[in-house]
N, C-alpha and C. Protein backbone atom coordinates (compact mmCIF):
# COMPACT_ATOMS: atom_id res chain seq x y z
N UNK A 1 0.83 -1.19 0.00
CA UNK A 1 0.00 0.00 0.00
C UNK A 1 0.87 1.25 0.00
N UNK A 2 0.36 2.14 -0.82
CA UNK A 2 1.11 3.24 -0.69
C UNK A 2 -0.04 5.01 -0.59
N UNK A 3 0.64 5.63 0.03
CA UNK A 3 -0.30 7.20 -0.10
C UNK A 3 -0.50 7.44 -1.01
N UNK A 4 -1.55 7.94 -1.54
CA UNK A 4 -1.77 8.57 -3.07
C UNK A 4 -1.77 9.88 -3.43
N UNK A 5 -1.82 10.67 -2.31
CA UNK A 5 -1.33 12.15 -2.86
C UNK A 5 -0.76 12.57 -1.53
N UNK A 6 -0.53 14.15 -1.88
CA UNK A 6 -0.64 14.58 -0.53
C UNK A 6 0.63 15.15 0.27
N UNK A 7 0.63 15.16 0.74
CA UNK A 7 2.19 15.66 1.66
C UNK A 7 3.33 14.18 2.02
N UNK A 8 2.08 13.38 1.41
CA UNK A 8 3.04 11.76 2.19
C UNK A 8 2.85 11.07 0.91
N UNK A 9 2.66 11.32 -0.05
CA UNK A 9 2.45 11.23 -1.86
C UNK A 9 3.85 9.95 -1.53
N UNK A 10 2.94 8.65 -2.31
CA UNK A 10 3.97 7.46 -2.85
C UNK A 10 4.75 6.92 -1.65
N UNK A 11 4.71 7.10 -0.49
CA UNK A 11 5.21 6.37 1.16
C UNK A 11 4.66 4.92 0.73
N UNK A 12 5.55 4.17 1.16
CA UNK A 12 5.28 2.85 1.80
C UNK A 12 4.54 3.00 2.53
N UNK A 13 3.38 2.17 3.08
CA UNK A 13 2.11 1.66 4.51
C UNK A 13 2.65 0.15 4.74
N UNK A 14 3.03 0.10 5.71
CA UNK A 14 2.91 -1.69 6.47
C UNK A 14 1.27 -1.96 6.68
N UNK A 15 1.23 -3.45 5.93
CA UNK A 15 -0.43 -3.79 6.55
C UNK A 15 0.24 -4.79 7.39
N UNK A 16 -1.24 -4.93 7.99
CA UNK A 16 -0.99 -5.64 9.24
C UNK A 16 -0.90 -7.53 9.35
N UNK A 17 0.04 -7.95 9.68
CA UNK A 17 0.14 -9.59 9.11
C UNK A 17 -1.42 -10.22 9.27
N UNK A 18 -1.36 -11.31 8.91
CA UNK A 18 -2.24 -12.03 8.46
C UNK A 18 -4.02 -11.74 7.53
N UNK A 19 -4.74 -12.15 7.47
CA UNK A 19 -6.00 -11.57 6.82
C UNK A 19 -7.48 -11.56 7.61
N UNK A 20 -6.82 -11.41 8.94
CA UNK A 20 -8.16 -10.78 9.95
C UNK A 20 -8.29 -9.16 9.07
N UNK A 21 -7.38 -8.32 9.00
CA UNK A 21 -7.66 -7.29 8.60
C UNK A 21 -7.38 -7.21 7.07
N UNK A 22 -8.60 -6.67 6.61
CA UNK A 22 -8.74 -6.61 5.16
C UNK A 22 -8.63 -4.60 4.65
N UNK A 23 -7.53 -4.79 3.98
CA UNK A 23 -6.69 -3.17 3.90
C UNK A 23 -7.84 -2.69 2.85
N UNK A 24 -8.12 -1.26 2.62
CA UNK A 24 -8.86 -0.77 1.36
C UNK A 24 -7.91 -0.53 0.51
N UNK A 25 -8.49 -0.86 -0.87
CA UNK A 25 -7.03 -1.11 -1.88
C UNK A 25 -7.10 0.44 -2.49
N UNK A 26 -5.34 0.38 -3.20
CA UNK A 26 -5.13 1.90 -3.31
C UNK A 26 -6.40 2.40 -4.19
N UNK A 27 -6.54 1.92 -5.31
CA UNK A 27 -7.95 1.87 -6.33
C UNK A 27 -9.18 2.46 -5.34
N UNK A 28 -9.27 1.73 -4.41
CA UNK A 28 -10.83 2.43 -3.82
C UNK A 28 -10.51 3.69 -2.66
N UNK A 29 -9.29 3.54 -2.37
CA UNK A 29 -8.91 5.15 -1.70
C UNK A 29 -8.87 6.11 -2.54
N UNK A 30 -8.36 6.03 -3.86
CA UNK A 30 -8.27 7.28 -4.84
C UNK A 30 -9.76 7.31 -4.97
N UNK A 31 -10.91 6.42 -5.09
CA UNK A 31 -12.16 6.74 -5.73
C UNK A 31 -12.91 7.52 -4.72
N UNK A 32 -12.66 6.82 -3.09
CA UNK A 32 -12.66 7.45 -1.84
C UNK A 32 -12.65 8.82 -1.90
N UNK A 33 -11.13 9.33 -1.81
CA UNK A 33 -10.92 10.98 -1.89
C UNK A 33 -11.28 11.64 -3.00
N UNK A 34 -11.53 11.07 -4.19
CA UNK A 34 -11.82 11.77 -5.13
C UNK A 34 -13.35 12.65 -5.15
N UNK A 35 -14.08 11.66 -4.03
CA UNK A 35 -15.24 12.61 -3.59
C UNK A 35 -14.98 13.84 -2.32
N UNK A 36 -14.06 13.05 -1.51
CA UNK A 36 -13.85 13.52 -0.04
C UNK A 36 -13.06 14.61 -0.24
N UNK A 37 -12.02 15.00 -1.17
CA UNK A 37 -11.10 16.21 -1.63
C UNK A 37 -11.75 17.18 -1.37
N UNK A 38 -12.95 18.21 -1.27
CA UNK A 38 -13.67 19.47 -1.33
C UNK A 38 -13.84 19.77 0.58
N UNK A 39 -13.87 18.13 0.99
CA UNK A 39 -14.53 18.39 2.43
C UNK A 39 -12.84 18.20 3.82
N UNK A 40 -11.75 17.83 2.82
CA UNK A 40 -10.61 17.07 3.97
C UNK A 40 -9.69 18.22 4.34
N UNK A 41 -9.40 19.18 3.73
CA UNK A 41 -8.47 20.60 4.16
C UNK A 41 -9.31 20.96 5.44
N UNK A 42 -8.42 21.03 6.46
CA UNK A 42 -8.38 21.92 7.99
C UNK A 42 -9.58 20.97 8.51
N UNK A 43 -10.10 19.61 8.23
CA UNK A 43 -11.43 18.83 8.36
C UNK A 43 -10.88 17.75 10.40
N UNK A 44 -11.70 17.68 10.75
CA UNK A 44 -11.42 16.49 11.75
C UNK A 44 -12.44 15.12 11.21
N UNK A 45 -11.28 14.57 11.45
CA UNK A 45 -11.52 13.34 10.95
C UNK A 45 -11.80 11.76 11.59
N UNK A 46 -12.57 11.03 11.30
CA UNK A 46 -12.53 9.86 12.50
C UNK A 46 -12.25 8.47 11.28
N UNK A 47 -11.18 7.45 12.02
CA UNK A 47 -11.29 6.60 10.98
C UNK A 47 -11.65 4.89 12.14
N UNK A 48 -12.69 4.70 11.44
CA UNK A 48 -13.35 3.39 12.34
C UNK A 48 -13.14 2.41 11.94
N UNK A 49 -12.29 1.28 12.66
CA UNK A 49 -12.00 0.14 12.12
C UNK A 49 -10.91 0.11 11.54
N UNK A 50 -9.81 0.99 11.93
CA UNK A 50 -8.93 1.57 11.21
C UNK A 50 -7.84 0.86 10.42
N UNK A 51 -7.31 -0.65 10.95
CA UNK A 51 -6.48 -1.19 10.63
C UNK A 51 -5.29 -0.91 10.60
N UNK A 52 -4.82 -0.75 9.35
CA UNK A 52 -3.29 -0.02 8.91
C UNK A 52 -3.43 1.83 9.10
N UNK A 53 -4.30 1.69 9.31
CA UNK A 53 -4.31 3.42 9.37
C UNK A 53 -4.10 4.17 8.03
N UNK A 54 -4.65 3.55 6.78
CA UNK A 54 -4.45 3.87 5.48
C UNK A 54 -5.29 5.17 5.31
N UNK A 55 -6.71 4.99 5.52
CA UNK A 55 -7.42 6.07 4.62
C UNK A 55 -7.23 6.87 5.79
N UNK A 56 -6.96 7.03 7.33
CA UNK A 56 -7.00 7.95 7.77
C UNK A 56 -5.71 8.68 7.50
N UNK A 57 -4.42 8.30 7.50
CA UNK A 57 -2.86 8.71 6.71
C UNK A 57 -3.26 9.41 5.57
N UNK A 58 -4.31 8.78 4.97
CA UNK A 58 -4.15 9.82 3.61
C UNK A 58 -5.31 11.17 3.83
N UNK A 59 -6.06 11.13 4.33
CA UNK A 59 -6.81 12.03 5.11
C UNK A 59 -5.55 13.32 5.67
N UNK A 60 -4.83 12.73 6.47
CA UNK A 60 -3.71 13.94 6.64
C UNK A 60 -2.71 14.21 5.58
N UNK A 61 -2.27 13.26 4.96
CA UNK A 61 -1.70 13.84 3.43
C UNK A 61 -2.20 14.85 2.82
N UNK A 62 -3.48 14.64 2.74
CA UNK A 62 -4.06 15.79 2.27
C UNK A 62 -4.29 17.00 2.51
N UNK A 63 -4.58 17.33 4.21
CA UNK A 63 -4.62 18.07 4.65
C UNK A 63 -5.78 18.31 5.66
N UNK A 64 -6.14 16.76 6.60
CA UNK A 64 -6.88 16.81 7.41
C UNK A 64 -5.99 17.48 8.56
N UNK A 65 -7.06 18.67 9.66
CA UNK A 65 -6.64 19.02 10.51
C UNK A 65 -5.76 18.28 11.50
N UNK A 66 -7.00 16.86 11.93
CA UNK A 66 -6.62 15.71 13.07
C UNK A 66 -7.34 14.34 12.47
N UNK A 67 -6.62 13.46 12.75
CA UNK A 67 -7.65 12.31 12.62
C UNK A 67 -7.37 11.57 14.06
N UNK A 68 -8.67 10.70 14.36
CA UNK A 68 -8.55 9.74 15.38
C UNK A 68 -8.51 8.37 14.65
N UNK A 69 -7.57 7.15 15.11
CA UNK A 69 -8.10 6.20 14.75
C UNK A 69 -8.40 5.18 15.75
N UNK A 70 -9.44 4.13 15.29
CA UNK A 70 -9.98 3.84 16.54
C UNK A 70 -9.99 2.13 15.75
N UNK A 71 -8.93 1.13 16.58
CA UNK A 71 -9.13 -0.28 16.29
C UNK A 71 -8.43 -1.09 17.44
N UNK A 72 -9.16 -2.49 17.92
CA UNK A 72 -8.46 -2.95 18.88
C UNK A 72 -7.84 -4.15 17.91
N UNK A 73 -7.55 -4.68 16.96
CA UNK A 73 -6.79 -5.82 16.79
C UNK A 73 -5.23 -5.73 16.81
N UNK A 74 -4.85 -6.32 17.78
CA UNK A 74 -3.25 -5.96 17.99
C UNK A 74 -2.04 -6.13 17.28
N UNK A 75 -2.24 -6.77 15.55
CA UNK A 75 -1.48 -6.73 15.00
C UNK A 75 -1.86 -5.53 13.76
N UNK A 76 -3.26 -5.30 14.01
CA UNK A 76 -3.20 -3.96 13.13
C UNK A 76 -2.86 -2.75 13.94
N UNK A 77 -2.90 -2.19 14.86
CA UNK A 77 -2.47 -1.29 16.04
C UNK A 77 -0.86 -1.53 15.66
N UNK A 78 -0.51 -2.37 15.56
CA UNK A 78 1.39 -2.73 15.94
C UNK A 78 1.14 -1.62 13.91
N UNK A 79 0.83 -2.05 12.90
CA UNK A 79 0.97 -1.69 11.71
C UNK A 79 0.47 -0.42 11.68
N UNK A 80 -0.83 0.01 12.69
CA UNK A 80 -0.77 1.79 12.37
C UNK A 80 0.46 2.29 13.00
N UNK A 81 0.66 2.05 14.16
CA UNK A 81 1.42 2.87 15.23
C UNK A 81 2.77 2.90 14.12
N UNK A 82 3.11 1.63 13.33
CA UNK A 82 4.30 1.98 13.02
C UNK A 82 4.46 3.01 11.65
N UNK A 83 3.21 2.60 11.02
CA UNK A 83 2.85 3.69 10.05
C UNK A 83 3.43 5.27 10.77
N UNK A 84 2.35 5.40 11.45
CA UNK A 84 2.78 7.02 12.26
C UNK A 84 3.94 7.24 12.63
N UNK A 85 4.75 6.11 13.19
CA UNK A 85 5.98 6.93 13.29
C UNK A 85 7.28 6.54 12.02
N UNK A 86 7.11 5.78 11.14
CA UNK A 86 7.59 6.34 9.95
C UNK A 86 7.51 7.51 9.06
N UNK A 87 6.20 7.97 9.51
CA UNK A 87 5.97 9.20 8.60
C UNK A 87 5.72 10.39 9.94
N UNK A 88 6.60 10.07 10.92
CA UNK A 88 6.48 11.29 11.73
C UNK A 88 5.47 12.04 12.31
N UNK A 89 4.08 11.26 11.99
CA UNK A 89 2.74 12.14 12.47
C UNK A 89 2.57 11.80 13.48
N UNK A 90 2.50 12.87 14.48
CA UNK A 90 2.58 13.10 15.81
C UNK A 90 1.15 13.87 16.22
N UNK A 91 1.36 14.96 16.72
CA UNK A 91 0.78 16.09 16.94
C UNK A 91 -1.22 15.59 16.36
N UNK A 92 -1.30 15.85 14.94
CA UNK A 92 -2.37 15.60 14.38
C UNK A 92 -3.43 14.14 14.48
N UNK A 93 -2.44 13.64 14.99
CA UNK A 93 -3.15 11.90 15.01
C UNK A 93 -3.02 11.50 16.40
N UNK A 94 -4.35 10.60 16.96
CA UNK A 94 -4.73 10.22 18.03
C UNK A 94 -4.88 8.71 17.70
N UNK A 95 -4.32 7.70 18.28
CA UNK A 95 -4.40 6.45 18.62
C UNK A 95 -5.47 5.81 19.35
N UNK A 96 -7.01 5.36 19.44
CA UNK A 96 -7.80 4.73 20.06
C UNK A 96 -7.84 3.54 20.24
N UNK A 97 -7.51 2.81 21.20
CA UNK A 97 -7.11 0.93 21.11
C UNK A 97 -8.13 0.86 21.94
N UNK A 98 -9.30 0.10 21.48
CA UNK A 98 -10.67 -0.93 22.21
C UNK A 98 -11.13 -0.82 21.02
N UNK A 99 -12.75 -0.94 21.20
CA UNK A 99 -14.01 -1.32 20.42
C UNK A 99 -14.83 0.01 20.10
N UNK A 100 -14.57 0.06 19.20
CA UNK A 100 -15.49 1.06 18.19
C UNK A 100 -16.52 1.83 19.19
N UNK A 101 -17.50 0.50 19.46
CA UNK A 101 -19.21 0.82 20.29
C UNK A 101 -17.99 1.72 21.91
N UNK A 102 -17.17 1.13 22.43
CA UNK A 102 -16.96 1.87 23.70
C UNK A 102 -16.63 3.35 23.41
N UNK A 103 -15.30 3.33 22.56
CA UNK A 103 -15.14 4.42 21.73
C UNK A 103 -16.35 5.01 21.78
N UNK A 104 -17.55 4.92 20.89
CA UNK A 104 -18.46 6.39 20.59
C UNK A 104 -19.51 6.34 21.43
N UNK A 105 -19.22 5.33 22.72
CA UNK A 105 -19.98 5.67 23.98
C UNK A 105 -19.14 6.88 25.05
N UNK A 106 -17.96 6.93 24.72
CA UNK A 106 -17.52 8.18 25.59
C UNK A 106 -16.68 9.40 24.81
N UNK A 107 -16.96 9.59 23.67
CA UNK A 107 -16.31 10.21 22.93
C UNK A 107 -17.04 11.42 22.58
N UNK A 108 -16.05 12.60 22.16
CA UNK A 108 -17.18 14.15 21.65
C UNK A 108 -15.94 14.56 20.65
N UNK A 109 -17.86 15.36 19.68
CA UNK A 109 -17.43 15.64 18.59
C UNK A 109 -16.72 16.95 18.56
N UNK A 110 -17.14 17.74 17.37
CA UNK A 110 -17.88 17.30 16.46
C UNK A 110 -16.62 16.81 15.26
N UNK A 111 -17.34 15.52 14.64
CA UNK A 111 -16.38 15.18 13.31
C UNK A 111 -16.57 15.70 12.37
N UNK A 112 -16.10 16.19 10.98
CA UNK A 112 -16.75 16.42 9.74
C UNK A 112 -16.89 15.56 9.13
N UNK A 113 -15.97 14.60 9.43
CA UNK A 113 -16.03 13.37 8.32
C UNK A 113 -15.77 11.96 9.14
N UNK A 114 -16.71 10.89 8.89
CA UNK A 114 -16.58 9.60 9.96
C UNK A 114 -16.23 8.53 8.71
N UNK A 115 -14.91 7.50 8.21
CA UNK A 115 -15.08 6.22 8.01
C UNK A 115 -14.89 5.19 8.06
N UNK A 116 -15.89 4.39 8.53
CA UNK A 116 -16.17 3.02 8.80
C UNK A 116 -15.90 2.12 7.74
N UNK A 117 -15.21 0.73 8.11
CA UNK A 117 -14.84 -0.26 7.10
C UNK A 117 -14.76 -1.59 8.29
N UNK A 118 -15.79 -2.45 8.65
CA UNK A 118 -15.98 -3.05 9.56
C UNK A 118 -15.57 -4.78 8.85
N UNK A 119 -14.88 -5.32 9.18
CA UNK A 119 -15.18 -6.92 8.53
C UNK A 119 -16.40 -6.94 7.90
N UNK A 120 -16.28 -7.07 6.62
CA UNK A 120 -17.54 -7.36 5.89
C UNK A 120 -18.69 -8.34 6.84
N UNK A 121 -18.07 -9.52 7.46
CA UNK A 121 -19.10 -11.08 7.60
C UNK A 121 -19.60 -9.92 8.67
N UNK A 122 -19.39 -8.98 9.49
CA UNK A 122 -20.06 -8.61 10.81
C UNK A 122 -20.70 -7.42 10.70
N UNK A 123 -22.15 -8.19 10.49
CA UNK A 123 -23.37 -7.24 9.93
C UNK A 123 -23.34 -6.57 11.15
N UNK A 124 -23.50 -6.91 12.28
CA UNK A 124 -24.36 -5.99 13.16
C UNK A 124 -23.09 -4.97 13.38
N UNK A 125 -21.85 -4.83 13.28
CA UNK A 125 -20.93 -3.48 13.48
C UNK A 125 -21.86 -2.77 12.65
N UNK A 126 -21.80 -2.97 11.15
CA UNK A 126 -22.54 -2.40 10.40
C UNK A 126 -23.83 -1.36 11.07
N UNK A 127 -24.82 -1.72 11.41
CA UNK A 127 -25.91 -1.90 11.88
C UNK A 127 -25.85 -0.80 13.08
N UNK A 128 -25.49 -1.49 14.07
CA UNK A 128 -25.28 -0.48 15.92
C UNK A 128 -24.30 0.79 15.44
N UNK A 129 -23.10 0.79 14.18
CA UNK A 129 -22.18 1.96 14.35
C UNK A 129 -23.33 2.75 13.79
N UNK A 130 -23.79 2.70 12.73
CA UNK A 130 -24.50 3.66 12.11
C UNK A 130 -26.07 4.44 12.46
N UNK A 131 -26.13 3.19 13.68
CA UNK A 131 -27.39 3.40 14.17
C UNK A 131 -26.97 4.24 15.31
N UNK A 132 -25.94 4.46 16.17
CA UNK A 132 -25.42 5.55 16.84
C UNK A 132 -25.22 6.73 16.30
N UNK A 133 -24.41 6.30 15.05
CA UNK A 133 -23.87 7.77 14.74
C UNK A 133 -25.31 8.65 14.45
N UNK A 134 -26.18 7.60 13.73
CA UNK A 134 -27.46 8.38 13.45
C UNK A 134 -27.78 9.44 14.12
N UNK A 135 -27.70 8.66 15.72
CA UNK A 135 -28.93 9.88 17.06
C UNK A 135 -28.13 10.14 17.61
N UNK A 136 -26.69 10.30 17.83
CA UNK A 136 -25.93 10.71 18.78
C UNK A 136 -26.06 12.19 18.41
N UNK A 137 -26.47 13.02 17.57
CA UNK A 137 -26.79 14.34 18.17
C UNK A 137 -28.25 14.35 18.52
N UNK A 138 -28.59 13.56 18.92
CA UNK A 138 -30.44 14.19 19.51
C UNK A 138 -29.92 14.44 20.57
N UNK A 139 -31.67 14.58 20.83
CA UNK A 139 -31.69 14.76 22.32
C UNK A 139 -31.79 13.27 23.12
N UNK A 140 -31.57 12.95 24.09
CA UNK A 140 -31.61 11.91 24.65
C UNK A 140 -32.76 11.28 24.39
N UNK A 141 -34.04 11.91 24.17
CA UNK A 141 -35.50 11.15 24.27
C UNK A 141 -35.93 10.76 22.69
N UNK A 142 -34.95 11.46 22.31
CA UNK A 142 -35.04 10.70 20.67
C UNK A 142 -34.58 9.97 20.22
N UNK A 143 -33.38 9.74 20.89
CA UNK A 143 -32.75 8.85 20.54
C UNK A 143 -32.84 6.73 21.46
N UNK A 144 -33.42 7.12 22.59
CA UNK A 144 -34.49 6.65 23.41
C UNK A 144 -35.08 5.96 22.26
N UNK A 145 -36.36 6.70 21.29
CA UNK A 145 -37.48 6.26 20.80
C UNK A 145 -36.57 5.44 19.39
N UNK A 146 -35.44 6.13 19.22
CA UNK A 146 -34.74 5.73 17.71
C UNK A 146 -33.69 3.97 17.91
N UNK A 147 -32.88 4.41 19.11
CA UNK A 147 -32.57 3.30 19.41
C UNK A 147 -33.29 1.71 19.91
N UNK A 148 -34.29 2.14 20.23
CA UNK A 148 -35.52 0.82 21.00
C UNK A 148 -34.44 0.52 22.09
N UNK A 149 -33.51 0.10 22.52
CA UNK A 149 -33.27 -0.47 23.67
C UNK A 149 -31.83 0.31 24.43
N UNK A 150 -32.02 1.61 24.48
CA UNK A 150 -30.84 2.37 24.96
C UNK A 150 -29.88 2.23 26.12
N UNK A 151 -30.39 1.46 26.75
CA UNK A 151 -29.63 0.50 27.94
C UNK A 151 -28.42 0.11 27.71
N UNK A 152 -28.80 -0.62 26.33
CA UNK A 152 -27.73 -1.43 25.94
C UNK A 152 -26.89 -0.92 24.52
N UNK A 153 -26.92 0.24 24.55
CA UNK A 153 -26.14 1.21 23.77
C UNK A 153 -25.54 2.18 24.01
N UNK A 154 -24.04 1.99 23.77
CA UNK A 154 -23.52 2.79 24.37
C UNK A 154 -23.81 4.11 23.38
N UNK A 155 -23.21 5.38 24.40
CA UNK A 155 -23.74 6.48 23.69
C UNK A 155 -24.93 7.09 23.75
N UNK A 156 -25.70 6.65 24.36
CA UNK A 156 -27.41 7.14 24.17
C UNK A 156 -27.10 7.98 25.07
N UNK A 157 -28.09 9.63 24.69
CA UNK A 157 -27.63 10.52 25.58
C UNK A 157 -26.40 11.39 25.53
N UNK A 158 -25.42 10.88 24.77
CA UNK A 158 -24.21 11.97 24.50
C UNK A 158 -24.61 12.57 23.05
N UNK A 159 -24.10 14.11 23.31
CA UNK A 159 -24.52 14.52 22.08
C UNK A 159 -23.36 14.84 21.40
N UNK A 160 -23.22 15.21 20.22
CA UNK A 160 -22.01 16.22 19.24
C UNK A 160 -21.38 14.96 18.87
N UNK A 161 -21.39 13.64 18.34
CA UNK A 161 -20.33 13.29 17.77
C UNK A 161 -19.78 14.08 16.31
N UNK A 162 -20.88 14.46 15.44
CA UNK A 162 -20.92 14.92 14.09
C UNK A 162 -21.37 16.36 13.59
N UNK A 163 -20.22 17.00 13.65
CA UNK A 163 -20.20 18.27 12.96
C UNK A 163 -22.08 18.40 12.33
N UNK A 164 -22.16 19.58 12.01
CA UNK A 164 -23.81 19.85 10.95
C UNK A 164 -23.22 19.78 9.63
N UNK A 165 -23.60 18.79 8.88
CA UNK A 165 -23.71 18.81 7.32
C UNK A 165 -22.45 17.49 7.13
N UNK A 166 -22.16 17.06 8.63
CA UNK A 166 -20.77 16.11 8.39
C UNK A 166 -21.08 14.61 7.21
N UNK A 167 -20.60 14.01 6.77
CA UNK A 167 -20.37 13.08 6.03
C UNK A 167 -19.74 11.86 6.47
N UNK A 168 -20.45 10.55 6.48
CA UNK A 168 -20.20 9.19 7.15
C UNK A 168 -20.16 8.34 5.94
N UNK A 169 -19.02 7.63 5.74
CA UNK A 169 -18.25 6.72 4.39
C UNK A 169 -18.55 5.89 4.90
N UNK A 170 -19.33 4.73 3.94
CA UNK A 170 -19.13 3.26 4.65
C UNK A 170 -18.21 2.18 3.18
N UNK A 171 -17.41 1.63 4.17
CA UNK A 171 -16.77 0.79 3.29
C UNK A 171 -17.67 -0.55 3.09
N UNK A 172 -18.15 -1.83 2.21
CA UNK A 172 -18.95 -2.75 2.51
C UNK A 172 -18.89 -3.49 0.95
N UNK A 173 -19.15 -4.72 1.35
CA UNK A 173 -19.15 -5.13 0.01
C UNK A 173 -20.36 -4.56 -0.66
N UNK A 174 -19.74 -5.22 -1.83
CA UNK A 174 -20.86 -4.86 -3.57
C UNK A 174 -22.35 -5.10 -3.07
N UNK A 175 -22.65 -6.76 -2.79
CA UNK A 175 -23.70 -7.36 -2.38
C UNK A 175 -24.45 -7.21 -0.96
N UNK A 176 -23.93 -6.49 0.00
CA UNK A 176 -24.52 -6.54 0.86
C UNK A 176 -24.98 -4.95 0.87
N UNK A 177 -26.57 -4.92 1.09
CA UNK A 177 -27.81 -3.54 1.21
C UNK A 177 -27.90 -3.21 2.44
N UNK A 178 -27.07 -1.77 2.69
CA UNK A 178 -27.37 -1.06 3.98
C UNK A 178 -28.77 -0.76 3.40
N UNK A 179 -29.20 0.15 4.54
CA UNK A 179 -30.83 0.91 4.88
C UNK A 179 -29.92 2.37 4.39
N UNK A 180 -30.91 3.16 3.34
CA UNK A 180 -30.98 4.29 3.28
C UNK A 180 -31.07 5.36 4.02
N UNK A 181 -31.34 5.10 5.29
CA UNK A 181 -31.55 5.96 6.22
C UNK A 181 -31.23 5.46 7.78
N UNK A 182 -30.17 5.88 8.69
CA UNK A 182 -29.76 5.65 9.79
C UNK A 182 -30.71 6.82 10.69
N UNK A 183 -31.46 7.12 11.60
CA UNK A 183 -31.48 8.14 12.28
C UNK A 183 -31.72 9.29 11.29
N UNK A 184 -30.71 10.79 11.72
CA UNK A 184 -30.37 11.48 10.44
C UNK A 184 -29.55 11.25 9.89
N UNK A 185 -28.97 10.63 9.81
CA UNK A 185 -28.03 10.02 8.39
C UNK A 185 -28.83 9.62 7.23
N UNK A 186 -28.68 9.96 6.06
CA UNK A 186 -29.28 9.71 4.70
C UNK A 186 -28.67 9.67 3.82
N UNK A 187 -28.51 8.44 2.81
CA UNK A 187 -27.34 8.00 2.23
C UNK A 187 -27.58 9.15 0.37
N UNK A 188 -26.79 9.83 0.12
CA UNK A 188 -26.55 10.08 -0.60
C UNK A 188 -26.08 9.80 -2.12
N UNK A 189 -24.97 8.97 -1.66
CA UNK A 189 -24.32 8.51 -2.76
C UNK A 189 -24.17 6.70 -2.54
N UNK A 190 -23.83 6.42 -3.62
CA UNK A 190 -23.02 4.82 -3.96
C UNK A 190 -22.66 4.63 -4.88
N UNK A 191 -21.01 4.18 -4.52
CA UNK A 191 -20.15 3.90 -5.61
C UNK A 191 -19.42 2.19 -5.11
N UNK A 192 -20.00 1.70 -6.53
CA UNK A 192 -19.51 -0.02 -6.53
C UNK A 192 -18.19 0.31 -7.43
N UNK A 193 -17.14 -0.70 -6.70
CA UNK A 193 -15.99 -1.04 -7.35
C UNK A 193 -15.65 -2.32 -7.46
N UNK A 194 -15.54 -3.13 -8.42
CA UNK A 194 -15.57 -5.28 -8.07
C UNK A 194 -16.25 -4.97 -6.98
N UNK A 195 -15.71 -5.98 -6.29
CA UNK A 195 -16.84 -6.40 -4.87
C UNK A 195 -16.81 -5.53 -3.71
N UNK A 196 -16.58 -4.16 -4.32
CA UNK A 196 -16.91 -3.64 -3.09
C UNK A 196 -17.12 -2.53 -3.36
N UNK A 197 -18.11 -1.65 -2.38
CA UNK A 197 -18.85 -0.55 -2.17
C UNK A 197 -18.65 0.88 -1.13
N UNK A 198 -18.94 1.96 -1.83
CA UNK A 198 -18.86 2.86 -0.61
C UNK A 198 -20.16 3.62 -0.37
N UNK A 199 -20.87 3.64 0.78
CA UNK A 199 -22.03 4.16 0.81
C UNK A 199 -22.03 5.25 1.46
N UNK A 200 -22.20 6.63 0.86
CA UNK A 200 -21.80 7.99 1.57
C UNK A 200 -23.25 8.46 2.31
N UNK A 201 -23.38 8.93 3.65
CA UNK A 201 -24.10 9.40 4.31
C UNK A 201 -24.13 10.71 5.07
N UNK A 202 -25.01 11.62 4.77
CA UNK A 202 -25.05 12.96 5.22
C UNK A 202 -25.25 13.17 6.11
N UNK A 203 -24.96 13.92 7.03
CA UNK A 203 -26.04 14.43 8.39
C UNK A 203 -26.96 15.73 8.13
N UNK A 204 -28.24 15.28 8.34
CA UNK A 204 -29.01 16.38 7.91
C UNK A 204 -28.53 17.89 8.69
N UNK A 205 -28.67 18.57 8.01
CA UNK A 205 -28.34 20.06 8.63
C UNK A 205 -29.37 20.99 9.54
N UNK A 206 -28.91 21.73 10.56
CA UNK A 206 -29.96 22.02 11.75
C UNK A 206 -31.16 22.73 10.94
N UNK A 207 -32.09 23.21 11.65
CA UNK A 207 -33.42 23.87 10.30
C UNK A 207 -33.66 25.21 11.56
């Protein structure tokens, strides 16, 4: 893997040994930023499921303010961390080691830009991330009525993960059909590449 533009333009990326973690190939990062370019200058950034720390690295190549990345598998953690300090990013980048759901049960925003790339076979990451990110700016009692069982979700009740007008990438295969609509999230765009997909989601803007 290598950066595709940017301040870190053509770097080597270490992925992470074996094939628990499945890297996004350079092909679907260029198709990636080629939408995300207008929104990533001075942007905060969140990268979920992060792995090698690829699309969030190129996120600061470009000219993201900060990114967080947030993954507990310990041989992809060993491959971001070393990413970052080959290419010296310090300051701008934040390291998150646990689980996604704990992550955006104690976490504040606001992001402009959130993306998710979860093991394809594990629908329900799919499912609970997007169904948080949905209501995590309500108000608690909406998100109450949106979640059905808020007990057992983390996050219910915290507000600001997502900037107004922010944008949520989902990485996913070709064949498998998210829901058009998370909460306020509302999917905008989709772009298929071979077997795999990116499903872009808006956050509706305040009225």
């Amino acid at each position: 893997m290598r950066v595709i533009a940017g301040r870190f333009r053509s770097r080597v990326l270490q992925a992470p040994a074996g094939i628990a973690t499945r890297p996004s190939s350079d092909r679907l990062r260029e198709t990636l930023f080629n939408v995300l370019t207008p929104r990533i200058d001075g942007a905060r950034f969140l990268d979920l499921y992060a792995g090698s720390g690829a699309v969030g690295i190129e996120a600061l190549s470009r000219g993201a303010a900060e990114v967080v990345f947030v993954e507990r598998a310990a041989a992809a953690l060993t491959a971001l961390r070393a990413n970052l300090e080959k290419l010296g990013i310090r300051a701008e980048a934040r390291v998150q080691a646990g689980t996604v759901r704990a992550f955006l049960g104690r976490t504040e925003g606001p992001f402009d830009v959130v993306f998710l790339d979860p093991p394809y076979d594990a629908a329900e990451e799919y499912e609970s991330t997007l169904r948080i990110l949905g209501t995590r700016n309500r108000s608690p009692k909406s998100q109450n009525r949106d979640l059905g069982h808020p007990q057992n979700v983390a996050g219910a009740g915290i507000e600001g993960i997502l900037a107004e007008g922010a944008l949520v990438v989902v990485e996913h295969r070709r064949k498998d059909r998210l829901e058009d609509r998370y909460g306020d999230l509302t999917r905008t765009r989709l772009l298929q590449q071979g077997d795999a997909a990116l499903s872009f989601y808006q956050r509706a803007s305040a009225t």
